[in-house]
N, C-alpha and C. Protein backbone atom coordinates (compact mmCIF):
# COMPACT_ATOMS: atom_id res chain seq x y z
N UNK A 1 127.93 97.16 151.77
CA UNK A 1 128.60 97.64 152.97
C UNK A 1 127.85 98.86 153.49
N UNK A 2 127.95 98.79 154.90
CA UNK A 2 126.98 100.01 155.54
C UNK A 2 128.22 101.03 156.15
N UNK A 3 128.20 102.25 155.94
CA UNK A 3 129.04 103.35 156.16
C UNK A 3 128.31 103.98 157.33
N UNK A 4 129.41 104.60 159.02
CA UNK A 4 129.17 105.15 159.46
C UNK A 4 129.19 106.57 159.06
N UNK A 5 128.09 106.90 159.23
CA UNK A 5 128.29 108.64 159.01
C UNK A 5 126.85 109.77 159.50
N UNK A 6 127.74 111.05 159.45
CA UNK A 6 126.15 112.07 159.87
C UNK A 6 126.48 113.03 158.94
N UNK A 7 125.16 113.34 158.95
CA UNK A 7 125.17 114.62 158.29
C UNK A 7 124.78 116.15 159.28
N UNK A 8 125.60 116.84 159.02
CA UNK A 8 125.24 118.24 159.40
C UNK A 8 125.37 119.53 158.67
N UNK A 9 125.14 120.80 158.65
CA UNK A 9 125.38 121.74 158.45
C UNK A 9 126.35 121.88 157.51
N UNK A 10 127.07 122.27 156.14
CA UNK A 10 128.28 122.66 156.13
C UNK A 10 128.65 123.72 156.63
N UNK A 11 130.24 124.13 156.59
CA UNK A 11 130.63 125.33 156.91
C UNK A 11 131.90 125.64 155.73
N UNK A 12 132.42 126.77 155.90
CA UNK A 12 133.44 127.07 154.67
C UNK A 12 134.63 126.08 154.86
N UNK A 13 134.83 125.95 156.07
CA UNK A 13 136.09 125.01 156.39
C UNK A 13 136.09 123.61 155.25
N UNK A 14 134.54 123.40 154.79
CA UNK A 14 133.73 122.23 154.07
C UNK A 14 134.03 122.25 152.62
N UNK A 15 134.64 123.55 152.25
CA UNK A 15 134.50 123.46 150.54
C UNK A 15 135.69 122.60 149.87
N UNK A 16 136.76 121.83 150.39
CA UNK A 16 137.70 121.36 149.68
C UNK A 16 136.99 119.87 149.69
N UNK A 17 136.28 119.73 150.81
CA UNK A 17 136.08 118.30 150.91
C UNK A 17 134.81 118.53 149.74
N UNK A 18 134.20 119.42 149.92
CA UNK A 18 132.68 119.38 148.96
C UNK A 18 133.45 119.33 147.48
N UNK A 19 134.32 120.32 147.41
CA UNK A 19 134.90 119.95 146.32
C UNK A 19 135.51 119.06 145.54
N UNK A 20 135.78 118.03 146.08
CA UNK A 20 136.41 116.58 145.55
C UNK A 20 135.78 115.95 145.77
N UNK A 21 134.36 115.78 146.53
CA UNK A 21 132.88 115.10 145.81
C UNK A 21 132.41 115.48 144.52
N UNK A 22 132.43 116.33 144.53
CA UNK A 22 131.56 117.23 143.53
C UNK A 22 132.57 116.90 142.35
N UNK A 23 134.03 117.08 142.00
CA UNK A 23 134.57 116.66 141.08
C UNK A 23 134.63 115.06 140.56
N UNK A 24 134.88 114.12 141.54
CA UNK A 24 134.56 112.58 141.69
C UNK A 24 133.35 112.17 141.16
N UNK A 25 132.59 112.90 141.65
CA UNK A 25 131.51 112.58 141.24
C UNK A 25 130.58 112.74 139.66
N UNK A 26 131.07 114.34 139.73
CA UNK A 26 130.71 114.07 138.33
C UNK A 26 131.73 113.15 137.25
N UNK A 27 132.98 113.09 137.39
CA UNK A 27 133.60 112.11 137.01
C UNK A 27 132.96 110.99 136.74
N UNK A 28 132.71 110.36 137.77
CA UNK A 28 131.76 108.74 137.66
C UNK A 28 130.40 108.84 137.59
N UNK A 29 129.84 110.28 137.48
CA UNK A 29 128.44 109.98 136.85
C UNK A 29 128.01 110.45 135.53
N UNK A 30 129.20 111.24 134.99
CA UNK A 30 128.28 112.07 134.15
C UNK A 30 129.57 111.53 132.78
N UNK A 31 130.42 110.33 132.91
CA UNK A 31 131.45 109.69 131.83
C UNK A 31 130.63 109.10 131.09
N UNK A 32 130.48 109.65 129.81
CA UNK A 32 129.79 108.75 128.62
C UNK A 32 128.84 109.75 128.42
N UNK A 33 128.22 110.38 129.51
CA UNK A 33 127.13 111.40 128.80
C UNK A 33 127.61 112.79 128.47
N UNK A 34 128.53 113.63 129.79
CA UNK A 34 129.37 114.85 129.13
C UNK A 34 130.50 114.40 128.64
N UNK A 35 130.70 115.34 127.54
CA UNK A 35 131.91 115.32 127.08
C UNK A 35 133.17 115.03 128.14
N UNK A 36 134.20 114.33 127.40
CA UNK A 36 135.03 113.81 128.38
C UNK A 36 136.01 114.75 128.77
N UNK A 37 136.53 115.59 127.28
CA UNK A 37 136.95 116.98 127.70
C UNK A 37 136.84 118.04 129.01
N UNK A 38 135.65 117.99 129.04
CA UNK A 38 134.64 118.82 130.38
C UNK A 38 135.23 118.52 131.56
N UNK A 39 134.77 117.08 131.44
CA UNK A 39 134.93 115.74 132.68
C UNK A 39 136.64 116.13 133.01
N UNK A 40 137.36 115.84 132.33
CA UNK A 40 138.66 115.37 132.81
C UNK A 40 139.54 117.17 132.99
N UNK A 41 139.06 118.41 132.58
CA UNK A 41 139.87 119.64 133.00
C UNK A 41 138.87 119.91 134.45
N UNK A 42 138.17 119.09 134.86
CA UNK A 42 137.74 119.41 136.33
C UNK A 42 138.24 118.98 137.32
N UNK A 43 139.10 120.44 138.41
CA UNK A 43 139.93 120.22 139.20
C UNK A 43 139.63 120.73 140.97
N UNK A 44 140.32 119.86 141.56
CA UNK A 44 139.75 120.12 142.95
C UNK A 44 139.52 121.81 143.75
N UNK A 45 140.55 122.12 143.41
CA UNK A 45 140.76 123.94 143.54
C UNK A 45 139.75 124.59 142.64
N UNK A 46 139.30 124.52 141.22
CA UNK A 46 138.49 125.04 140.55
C UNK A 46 136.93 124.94 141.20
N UNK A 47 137.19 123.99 141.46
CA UNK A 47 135.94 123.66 142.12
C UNK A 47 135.66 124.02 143.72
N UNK A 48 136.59 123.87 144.58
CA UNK A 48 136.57 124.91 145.62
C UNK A 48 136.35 126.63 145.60
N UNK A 49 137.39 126.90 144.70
CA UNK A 49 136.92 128.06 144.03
C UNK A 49 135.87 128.55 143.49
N UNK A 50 135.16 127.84 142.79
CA UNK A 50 133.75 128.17 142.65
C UNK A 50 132.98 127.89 143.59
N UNK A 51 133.04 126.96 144.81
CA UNK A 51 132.25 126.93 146.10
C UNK A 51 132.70 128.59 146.42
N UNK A 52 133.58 128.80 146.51
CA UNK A 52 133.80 130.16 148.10
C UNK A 52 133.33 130.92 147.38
N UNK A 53 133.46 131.43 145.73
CA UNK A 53 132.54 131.92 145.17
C UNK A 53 131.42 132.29 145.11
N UNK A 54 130.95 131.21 145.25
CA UNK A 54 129.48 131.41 145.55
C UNK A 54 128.88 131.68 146.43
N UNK A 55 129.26 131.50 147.46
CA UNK A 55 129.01 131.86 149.11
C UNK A 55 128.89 133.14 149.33
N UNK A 56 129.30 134.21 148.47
CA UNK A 56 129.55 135.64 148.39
C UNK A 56 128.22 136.45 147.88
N UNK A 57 127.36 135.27 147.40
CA UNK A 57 125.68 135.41 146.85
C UNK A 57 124.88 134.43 147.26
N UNK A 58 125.05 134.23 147.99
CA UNK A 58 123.28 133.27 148.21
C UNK A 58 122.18 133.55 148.40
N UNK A 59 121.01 132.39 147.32
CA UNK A 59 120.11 133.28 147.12
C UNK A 59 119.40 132.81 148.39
N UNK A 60 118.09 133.24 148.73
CA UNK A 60 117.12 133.47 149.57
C UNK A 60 116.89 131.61 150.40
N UNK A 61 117.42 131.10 151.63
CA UNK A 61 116.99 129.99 152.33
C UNK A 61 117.64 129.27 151.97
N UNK A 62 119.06 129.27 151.78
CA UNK A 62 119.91 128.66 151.06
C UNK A 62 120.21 128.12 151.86
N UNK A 63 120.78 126.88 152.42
CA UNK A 63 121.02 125.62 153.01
C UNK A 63 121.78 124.55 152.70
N UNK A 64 123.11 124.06 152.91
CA UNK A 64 124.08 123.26 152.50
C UNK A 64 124.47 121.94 153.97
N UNK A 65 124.09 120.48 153.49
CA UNK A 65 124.49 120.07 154.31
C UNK A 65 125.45 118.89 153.95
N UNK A 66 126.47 118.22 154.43
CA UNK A 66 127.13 117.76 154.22
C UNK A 66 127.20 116.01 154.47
N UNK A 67 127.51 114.71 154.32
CA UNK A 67 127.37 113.46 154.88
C UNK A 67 128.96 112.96 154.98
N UNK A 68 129.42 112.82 156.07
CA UNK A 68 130.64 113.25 157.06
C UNK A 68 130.97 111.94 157.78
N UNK A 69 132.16 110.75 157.20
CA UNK A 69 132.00 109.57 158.06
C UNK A 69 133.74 109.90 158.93
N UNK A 70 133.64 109.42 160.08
CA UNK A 70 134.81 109.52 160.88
C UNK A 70 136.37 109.04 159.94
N UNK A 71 136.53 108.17 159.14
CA UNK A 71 137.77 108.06 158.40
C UNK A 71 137.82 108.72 156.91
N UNK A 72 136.85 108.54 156.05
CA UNK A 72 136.98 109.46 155.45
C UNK A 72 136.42 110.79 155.31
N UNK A 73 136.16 111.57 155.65
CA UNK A 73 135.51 112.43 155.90
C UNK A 73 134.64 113.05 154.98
N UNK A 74 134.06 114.39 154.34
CA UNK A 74 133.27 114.35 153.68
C UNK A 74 133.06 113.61 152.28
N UNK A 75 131.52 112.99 152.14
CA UNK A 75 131.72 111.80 151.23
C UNK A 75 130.52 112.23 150.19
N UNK A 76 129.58 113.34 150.72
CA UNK A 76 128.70 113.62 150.17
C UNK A 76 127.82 115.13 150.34
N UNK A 77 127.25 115.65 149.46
CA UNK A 77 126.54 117.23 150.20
C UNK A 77 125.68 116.95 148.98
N UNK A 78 124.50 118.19 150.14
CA UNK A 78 123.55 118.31 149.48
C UNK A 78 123.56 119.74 149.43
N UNK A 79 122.70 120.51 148.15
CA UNK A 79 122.00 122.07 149.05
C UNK A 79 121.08 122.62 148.28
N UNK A 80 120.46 123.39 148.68
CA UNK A 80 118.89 123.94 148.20
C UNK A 80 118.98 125.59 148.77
N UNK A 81 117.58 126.04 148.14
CA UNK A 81 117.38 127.30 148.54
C UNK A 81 116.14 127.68 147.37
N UNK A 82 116.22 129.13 147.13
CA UNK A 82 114.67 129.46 146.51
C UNK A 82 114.92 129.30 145.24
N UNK A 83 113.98 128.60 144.25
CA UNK A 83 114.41 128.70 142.83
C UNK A 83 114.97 129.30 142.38
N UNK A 84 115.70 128.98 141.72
CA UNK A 84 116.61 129.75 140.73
C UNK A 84 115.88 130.14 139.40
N UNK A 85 114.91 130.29 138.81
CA UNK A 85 114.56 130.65 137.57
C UNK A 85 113.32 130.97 137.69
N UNK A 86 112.73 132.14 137.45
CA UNK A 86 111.82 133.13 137.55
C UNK A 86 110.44 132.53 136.74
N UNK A 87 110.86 131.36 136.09
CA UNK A 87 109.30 131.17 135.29
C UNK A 87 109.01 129.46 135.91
N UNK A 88 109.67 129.09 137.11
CA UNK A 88 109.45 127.74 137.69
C UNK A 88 108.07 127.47 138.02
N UNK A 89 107.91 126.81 138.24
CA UNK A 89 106.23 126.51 138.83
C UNK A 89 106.50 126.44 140.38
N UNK A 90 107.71 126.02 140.74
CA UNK A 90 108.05 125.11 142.15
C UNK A 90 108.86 126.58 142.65
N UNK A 91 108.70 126.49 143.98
CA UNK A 91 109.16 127.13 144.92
C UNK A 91 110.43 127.62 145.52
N UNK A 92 111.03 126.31 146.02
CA UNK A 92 112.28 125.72 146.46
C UNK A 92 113.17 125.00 145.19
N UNK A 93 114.24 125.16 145.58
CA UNK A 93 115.17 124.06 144.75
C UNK A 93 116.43 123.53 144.99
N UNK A 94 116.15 121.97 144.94
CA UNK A 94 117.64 121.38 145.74
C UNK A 94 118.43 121.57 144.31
N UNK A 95 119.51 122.24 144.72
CA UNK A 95 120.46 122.63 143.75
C UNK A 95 121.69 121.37 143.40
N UNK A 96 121.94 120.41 144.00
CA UNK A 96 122.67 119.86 144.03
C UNK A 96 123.01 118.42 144.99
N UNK A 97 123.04 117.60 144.50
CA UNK A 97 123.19 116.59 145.75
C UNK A 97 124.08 115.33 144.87
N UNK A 98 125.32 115.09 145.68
CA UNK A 98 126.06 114.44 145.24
C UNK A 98 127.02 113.54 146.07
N UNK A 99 127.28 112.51 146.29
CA UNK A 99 128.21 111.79 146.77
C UNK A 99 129.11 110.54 145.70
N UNK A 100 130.27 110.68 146.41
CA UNK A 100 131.35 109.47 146.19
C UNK A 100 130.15 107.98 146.10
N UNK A 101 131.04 107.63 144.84
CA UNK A 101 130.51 106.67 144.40
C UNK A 101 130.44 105.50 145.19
N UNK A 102 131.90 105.25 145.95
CA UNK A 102 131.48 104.20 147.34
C UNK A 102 130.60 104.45 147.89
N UNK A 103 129.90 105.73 148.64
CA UNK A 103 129.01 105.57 149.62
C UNK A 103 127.41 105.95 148.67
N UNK A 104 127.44 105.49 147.63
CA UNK A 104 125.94 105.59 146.77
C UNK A 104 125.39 104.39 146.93
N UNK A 105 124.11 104.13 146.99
CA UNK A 105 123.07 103.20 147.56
C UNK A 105 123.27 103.26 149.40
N UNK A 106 123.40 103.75 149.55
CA UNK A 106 123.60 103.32 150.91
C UNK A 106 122.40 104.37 152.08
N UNK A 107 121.74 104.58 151.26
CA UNK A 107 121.08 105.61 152.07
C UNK A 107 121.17 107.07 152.18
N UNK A 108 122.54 107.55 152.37
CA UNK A 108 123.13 108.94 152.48
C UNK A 108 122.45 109.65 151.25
N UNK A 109 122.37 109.50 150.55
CA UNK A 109 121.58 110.20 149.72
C UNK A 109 120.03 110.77 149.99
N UNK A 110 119.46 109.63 150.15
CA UNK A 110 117.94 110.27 150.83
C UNK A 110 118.17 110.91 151.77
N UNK A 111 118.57 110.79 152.81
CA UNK A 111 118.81 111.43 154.06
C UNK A 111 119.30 112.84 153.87
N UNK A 112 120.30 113.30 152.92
CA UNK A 112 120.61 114.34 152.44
C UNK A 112 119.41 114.99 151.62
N UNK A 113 118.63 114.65 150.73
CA UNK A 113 117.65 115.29 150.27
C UNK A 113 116.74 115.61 151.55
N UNK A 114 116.39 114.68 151.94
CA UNK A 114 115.16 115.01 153.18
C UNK A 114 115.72 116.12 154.49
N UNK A 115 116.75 116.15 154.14
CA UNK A 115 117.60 117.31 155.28
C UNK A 115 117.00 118.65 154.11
N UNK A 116 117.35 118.73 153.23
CA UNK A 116 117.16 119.77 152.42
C UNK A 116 115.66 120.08 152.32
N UNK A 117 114.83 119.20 152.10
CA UNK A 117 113.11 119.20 151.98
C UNK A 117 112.86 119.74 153.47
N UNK A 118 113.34 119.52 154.59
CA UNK A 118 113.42 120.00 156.32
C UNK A 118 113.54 121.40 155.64
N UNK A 119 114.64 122.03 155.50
CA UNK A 119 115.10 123.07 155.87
C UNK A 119 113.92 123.92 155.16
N UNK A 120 113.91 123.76 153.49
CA UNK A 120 112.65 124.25 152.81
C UNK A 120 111.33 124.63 153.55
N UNK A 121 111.06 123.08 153.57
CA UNK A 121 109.53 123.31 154.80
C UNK A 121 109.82 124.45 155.83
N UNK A 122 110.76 124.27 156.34
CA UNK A 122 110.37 124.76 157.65
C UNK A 122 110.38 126.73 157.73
N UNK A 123 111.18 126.98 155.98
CA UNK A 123 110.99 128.45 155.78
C UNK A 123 109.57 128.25 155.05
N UNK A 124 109.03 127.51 155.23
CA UNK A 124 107.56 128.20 154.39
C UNK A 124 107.41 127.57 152.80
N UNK A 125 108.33 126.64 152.23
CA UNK A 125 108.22 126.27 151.16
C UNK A 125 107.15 125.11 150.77
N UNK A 126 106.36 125.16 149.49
CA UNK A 126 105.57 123.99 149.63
C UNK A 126 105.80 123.45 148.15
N UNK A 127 106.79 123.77 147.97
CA UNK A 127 107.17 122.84 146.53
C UNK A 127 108.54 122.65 146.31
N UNK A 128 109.31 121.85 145.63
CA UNK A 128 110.69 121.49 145.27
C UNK A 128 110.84 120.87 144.09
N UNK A 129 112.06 121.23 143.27
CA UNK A 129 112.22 121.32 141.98
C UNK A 129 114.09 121.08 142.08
N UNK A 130 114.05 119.77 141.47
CA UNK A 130 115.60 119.68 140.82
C UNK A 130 115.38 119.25 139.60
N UNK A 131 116.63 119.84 139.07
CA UNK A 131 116.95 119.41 137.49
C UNK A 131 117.52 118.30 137.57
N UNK A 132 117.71 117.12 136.49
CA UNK A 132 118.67 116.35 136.28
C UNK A 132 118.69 115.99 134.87
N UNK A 133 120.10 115.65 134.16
CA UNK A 133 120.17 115.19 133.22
C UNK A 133 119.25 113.84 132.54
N UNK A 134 118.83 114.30 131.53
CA UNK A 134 117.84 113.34 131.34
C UNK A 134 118.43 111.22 131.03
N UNK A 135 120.17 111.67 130.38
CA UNK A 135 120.54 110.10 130.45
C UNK A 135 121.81 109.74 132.24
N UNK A 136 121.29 110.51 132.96
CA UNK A 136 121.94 110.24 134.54
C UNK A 136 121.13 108.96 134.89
N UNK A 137 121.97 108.30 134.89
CA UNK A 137 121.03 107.03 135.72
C UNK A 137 120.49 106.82 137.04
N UNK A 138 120.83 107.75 137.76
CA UNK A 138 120.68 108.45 139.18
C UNK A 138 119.14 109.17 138.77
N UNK A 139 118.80 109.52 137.90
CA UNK A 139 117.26 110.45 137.63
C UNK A 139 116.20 109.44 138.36
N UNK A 140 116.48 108.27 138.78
CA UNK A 140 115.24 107.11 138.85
C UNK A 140 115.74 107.42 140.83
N UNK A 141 116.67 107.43 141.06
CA UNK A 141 116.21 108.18 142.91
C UNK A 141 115.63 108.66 142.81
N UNK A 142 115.12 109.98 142.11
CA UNK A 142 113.98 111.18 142.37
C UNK A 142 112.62 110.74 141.99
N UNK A 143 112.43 109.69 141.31
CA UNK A 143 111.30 108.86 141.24
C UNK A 143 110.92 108.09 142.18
N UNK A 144 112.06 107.07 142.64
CA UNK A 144 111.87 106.55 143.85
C UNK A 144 111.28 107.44 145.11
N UNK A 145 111.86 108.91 144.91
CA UNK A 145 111.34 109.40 145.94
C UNK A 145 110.01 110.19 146.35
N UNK A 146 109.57 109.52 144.76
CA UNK A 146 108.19 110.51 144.63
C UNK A 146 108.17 112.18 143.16
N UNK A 147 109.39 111.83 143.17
CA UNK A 147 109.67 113.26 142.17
C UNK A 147 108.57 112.72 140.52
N UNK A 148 108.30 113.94 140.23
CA UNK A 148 107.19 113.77 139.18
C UNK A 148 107.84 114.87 138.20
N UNK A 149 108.17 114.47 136.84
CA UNK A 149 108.35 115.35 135.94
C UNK A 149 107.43 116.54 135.37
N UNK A 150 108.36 117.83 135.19
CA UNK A 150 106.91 118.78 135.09
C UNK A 150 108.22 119.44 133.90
N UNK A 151 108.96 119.23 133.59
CA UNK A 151 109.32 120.12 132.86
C UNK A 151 110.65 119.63 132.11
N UNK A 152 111.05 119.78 131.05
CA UNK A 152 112.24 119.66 129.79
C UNK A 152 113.20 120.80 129.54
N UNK A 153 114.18 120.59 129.21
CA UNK A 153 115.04 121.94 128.60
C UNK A 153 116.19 121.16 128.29
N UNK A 154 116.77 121.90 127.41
CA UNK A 154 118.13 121.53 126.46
C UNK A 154 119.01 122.76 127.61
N UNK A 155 119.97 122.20 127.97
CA UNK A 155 121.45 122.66 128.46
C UNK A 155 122.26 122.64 127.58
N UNK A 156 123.78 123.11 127.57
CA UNK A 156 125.06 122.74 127.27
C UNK A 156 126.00 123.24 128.00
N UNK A 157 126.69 121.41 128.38
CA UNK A 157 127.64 121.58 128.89
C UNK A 157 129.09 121.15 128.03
N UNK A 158 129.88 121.77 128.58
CA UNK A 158 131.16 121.08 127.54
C UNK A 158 130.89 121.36 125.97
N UNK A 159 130.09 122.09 125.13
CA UNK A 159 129.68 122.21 123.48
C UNK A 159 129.26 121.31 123.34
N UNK A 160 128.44 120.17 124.24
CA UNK A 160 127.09 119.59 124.18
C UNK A 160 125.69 119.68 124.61
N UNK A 161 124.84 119.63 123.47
CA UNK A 161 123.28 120.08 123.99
C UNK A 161 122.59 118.97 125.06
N UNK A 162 122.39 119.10 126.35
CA UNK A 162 121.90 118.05 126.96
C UNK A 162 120.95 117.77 127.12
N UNK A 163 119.79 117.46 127.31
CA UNK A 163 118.35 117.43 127.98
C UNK A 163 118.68 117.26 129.43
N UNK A 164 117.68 118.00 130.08
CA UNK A 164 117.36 118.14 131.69
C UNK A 164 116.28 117.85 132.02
N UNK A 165 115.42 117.21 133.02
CA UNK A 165 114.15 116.95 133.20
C UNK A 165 113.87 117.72 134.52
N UNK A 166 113.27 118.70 134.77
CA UNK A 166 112.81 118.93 136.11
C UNK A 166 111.80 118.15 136.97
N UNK A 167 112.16 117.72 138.11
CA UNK A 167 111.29 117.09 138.83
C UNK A 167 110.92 117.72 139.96
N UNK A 168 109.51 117.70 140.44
CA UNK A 168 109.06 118.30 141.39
C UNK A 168 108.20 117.47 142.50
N UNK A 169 108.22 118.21 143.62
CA UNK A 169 107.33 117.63 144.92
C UNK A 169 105.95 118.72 145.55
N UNK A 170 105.50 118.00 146.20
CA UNK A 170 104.78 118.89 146.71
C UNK A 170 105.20 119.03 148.06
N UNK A 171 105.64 119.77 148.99
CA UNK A 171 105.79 119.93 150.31
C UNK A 171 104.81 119.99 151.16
N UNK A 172 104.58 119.56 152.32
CA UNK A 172 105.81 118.66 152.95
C UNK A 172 105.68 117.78 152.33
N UNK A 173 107.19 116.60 152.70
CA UNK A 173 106.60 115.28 152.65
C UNK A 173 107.20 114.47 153.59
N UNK A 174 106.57 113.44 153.62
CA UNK A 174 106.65 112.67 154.80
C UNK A 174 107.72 111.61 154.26
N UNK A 175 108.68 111.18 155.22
CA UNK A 175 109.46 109.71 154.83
C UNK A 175 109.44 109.25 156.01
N UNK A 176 109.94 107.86 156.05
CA UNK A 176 110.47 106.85 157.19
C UNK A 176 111.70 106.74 157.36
């Protein structure tokens, strides 16, 4: 099924809806690999709450955009800004990109990264770097999209040690 929708800008008005992606989602992506504990005390308000939170620090070219269909409304966000970790190789970093499991394969996803790779480029960035869990079955989009592993690390989430794989680009890049 093909979903109408656009993406634009978020705004704060955006964090409840970002927030019950962002909870949904890790729900249905991350069941079987985080602890289920983790998974299931994650709540829509906690998670809004830590959006408005954060908004109170953003770091340097920070950029949040959202994928927005007329009946249900936000279904997906992306966002980026300058690395977060001082010994990266890469420049930029999409911090996050997630949608409802109905509207996955459908495109909205690339389109949301490549909004984020826009915004990067266009402050001057020539590299990009996301983490992902190394058993996410979603890690093979960032391949599809060209992402090249440059780097490993053990996380924990929930009092489990995870592996993370960083993947990186070179900026710009071109899509269709």
């Amino acid at each position: 099924m093909t979903w109408e929708y656009h993406i634009r800008a978020a705004t704060p008005d955006d964090y409840a809806g970002i927030a019950k992606v962002h909870v949904d989602s890790w729900r249905a992506t991350y069941r079987g690999i985080v602890p289920d504990s983790f998974l299931d005390q994650l709540t829509y308000e906690g998670s809004e709450s830590g959006w408005r939170q954060s908004a109170t620090s953003l770091p340097p070219h920070y950029a949040m955009f959202v994928a927005e269909t007329p009946t249900n409304g936000i279904v997906g966000f992306a966002n980026g800004g300058h690395v977060r970790s001082s010994d990266a190789e890469s420049e930029g970093e999409l911090y996050a990109i997630y949608l409802l499991p109905s509207y996955q394969r459908q495109g909205i996803g690339q389109q949301l990264f490549y909004r984020v790779v826009q915004h990067l480029t266009e402050h001057g960035y020539r590299s990009l770097l996301i983490w992902v869990l190394k058993d996410n079955p979603a890690r093979f989009f960032y391949e599809r999209l060209g992402g090249t592993v440059i780097r490993e690390t053990t996380i924990n989430i929930g009092g489990q040690p995870l592996t993370e794989l960083g993947y990186n680009w070179t900026l710009p890049l071109t899509h269709s």
